[in-house]
C-alpha atoms as a PDB file:
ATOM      1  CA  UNK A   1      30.603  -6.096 188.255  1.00  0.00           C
ATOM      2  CA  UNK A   2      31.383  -9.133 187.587  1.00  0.00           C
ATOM      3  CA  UNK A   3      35.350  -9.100 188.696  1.00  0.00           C
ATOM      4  CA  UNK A   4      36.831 -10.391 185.147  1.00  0.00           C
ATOM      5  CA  UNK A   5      36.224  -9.500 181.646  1.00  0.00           C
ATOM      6  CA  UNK A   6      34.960 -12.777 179.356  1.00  0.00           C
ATOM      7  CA  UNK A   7      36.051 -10.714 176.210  1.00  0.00           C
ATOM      8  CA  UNK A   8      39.714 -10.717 177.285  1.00  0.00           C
ATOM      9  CA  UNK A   9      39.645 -14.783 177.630  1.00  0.00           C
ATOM     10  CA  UNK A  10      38.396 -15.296 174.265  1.00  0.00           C
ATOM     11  CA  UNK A  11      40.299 -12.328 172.768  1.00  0.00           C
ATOM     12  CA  UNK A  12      43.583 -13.985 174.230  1.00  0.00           C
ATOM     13  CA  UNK A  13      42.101 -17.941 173.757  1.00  0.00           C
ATOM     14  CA  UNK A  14      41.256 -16.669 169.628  1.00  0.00           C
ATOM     15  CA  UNK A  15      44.911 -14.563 169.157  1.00  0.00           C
ATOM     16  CA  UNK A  16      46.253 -18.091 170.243  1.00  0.00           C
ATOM     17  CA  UNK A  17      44.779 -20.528 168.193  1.00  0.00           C
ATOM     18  CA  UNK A  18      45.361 -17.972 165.378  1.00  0.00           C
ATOM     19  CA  UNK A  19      48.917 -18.795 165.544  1.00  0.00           C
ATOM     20  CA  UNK A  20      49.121 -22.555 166.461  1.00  0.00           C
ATOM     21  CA  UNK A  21      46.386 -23.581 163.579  1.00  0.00           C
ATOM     22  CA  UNK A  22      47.146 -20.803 160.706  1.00  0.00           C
ATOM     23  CA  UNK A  23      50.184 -19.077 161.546  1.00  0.00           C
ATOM     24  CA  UNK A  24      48.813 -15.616 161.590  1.00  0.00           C
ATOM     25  CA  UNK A  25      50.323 -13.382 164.463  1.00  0.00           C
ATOM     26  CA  UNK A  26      47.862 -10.829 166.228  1.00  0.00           C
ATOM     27  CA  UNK A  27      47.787  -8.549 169.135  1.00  0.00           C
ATOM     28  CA  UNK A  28      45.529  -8.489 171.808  1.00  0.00           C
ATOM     29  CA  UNK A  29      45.197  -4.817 173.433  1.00  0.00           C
ATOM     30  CA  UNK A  30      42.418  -5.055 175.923  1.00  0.00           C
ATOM     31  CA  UNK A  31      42.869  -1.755 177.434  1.00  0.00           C
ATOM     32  CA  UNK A  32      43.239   0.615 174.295  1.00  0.00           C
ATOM     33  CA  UNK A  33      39.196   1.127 174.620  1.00  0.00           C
ATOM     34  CA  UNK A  34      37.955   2.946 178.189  1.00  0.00           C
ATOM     35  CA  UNK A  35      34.803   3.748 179.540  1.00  0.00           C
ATOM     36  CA  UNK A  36      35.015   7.422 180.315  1.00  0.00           C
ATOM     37  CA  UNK A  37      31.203   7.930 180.871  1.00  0.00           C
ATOM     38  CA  UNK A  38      29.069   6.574 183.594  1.00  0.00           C
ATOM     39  CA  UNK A  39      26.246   4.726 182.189  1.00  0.00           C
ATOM     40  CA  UNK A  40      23.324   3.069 183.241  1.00  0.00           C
ATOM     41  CA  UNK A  41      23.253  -1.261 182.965  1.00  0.00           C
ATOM     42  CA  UNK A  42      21.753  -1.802 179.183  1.00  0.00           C
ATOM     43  CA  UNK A  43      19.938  -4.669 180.380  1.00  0.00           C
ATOM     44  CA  UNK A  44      16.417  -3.690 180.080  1.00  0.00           C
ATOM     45  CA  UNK A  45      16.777  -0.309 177.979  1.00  0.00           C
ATOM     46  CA  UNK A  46      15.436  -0.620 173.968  1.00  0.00           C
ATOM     47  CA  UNK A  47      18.005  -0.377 171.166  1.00  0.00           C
ATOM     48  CA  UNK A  48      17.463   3.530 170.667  1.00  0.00           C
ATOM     49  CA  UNK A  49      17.593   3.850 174.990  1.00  0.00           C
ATOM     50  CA  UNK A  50      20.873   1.942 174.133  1.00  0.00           C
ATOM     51  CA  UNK A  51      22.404   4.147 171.557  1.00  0.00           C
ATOM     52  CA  UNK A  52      21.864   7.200 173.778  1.00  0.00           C
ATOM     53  CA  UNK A  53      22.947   5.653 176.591  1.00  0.00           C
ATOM     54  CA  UNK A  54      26.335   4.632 175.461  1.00  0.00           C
ATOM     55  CA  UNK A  55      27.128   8.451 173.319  1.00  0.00           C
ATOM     56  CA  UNK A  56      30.698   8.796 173.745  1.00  0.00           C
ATOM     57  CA  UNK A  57      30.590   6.630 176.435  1.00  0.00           C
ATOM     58  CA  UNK A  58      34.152   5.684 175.510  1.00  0.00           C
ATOM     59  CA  UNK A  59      37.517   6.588 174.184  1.00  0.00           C
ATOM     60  CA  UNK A  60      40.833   5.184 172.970  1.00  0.00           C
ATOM     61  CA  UNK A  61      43.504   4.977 174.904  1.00  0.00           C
ATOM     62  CA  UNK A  62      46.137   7.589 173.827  1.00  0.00           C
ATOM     63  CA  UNK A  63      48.927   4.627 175.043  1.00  0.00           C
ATOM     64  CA  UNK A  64      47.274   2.632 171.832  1.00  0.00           C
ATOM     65  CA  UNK A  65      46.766   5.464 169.472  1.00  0.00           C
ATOM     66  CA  UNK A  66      49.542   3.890 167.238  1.00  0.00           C
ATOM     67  CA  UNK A  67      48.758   0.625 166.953  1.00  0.00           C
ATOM     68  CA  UNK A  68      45.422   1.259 166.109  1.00  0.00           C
ATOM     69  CA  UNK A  69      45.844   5.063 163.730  1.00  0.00           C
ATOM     70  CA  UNK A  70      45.508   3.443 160.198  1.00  0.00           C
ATOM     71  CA  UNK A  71      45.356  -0.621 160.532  1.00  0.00           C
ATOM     72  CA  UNK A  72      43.872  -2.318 157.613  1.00  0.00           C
ATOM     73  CA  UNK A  73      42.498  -4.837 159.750  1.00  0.00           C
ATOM     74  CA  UNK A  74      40.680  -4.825 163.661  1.00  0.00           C
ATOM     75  CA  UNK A  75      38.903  -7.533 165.388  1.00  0.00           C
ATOM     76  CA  UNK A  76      36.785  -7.202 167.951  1.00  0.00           C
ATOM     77  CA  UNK A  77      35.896  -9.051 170.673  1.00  0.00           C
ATOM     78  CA  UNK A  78      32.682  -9.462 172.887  1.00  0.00           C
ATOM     79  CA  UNK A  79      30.851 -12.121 174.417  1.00  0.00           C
ATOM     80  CA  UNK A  80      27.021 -11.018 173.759  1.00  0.00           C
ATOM     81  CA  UNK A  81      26.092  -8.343 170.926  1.00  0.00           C
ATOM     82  CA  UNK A  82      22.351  -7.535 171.726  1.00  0.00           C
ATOM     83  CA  UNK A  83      21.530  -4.675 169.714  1.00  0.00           C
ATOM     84  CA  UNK A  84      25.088  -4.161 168.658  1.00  0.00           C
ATOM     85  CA  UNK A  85      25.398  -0.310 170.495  1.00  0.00           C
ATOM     86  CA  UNK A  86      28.164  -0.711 171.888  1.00  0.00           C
ATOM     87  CA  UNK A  87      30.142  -2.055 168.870  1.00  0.00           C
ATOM     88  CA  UNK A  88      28.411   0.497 167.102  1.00  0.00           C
ATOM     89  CA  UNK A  89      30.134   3.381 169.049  1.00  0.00           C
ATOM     90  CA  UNK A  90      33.550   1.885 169.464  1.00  0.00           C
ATOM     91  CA  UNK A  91      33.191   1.133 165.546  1.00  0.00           C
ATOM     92  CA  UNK A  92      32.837   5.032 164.951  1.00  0.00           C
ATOM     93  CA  UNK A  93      36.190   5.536 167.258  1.00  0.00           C
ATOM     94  CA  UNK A  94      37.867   3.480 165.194  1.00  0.00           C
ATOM     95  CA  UNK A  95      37.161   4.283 161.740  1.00  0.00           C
ATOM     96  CA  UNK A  96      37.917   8.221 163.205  1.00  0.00           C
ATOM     97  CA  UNK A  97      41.330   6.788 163.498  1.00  0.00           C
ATOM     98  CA  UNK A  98      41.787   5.424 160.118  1.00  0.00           C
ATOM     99  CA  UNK A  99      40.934   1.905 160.806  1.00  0.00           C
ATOM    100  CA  UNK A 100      39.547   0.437 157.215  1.00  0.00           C
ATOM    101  CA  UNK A 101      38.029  -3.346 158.247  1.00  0.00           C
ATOM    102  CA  UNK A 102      36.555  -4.352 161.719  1.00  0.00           C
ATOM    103  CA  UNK A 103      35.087  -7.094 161.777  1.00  0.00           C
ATOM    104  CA  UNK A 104      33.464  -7.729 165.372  1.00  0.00           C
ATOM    105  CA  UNK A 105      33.308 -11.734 167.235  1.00  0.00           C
ATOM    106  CA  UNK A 106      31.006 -12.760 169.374  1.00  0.00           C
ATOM    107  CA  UNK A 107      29.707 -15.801 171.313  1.00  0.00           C
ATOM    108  CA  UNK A 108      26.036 -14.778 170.678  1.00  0.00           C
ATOM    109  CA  UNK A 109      24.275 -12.398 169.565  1.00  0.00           C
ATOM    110  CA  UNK A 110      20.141 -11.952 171.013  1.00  0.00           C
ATOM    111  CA  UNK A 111      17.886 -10.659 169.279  1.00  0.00           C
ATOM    112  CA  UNK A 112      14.022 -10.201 169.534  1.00  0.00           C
ATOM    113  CA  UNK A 113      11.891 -13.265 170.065  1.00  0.00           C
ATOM    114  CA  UNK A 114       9.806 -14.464 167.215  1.00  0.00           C
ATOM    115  CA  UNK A 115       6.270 -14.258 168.116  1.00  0.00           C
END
């Protein structure tokens, strides 16, 4: 909806200063995960509405099935993590493919108010 993904700008902005400030090389591949299920918007739906609502609500793309199969090591990258559903079920895709570490970036992550 909103014409441009923010994940792909700090993906790209982080795999960058990666290499200028510590050397370490890294791929960016911000179209091996798809939506493949029509969802309704998450804003306003509780964390268990959420987790329903997102059920294989995605897939890997079979163009990135080898870079990902069996990598000791995946970042990823998303601007807000609310209740953390949809990292939870692109988490499960990746561990089906071998993946051993993700470890998942964010700008913020909400959470309930104090009262």
């Amino acid at each position: 909806m909103r014409g441009f993904n923010q994940s792909d700008y700090l993906a790209e902005y982080l795999s960058q200063s990666l290499k200028e400030e510590v050397g370490v090389e890294s791929q960016v591949l911000s179209k091996a995960i798809k939506r493949i299920k029509v969802t309704k918007t998450q804003m306003g739906l509780n964390r268990r509405q959420r987790l329903v609502n997102l059920k294989h609500a995605f897939s890997l793309s079979p163009r990135y099935l080898t870079r990902i199969q069996n990598q000791p090591h995946i970042a990823l990258v998303d601007d807000v993590v609310t209740t953390g559903s949809t990292v939870a079920e692109v988490c499960l895709l990746l561990r089906e493919q071998g993946v051993k570490r993700i470890d998942v970036y964010c700008i913020c992550r909400a959470s309930k108010p104090i009262s």
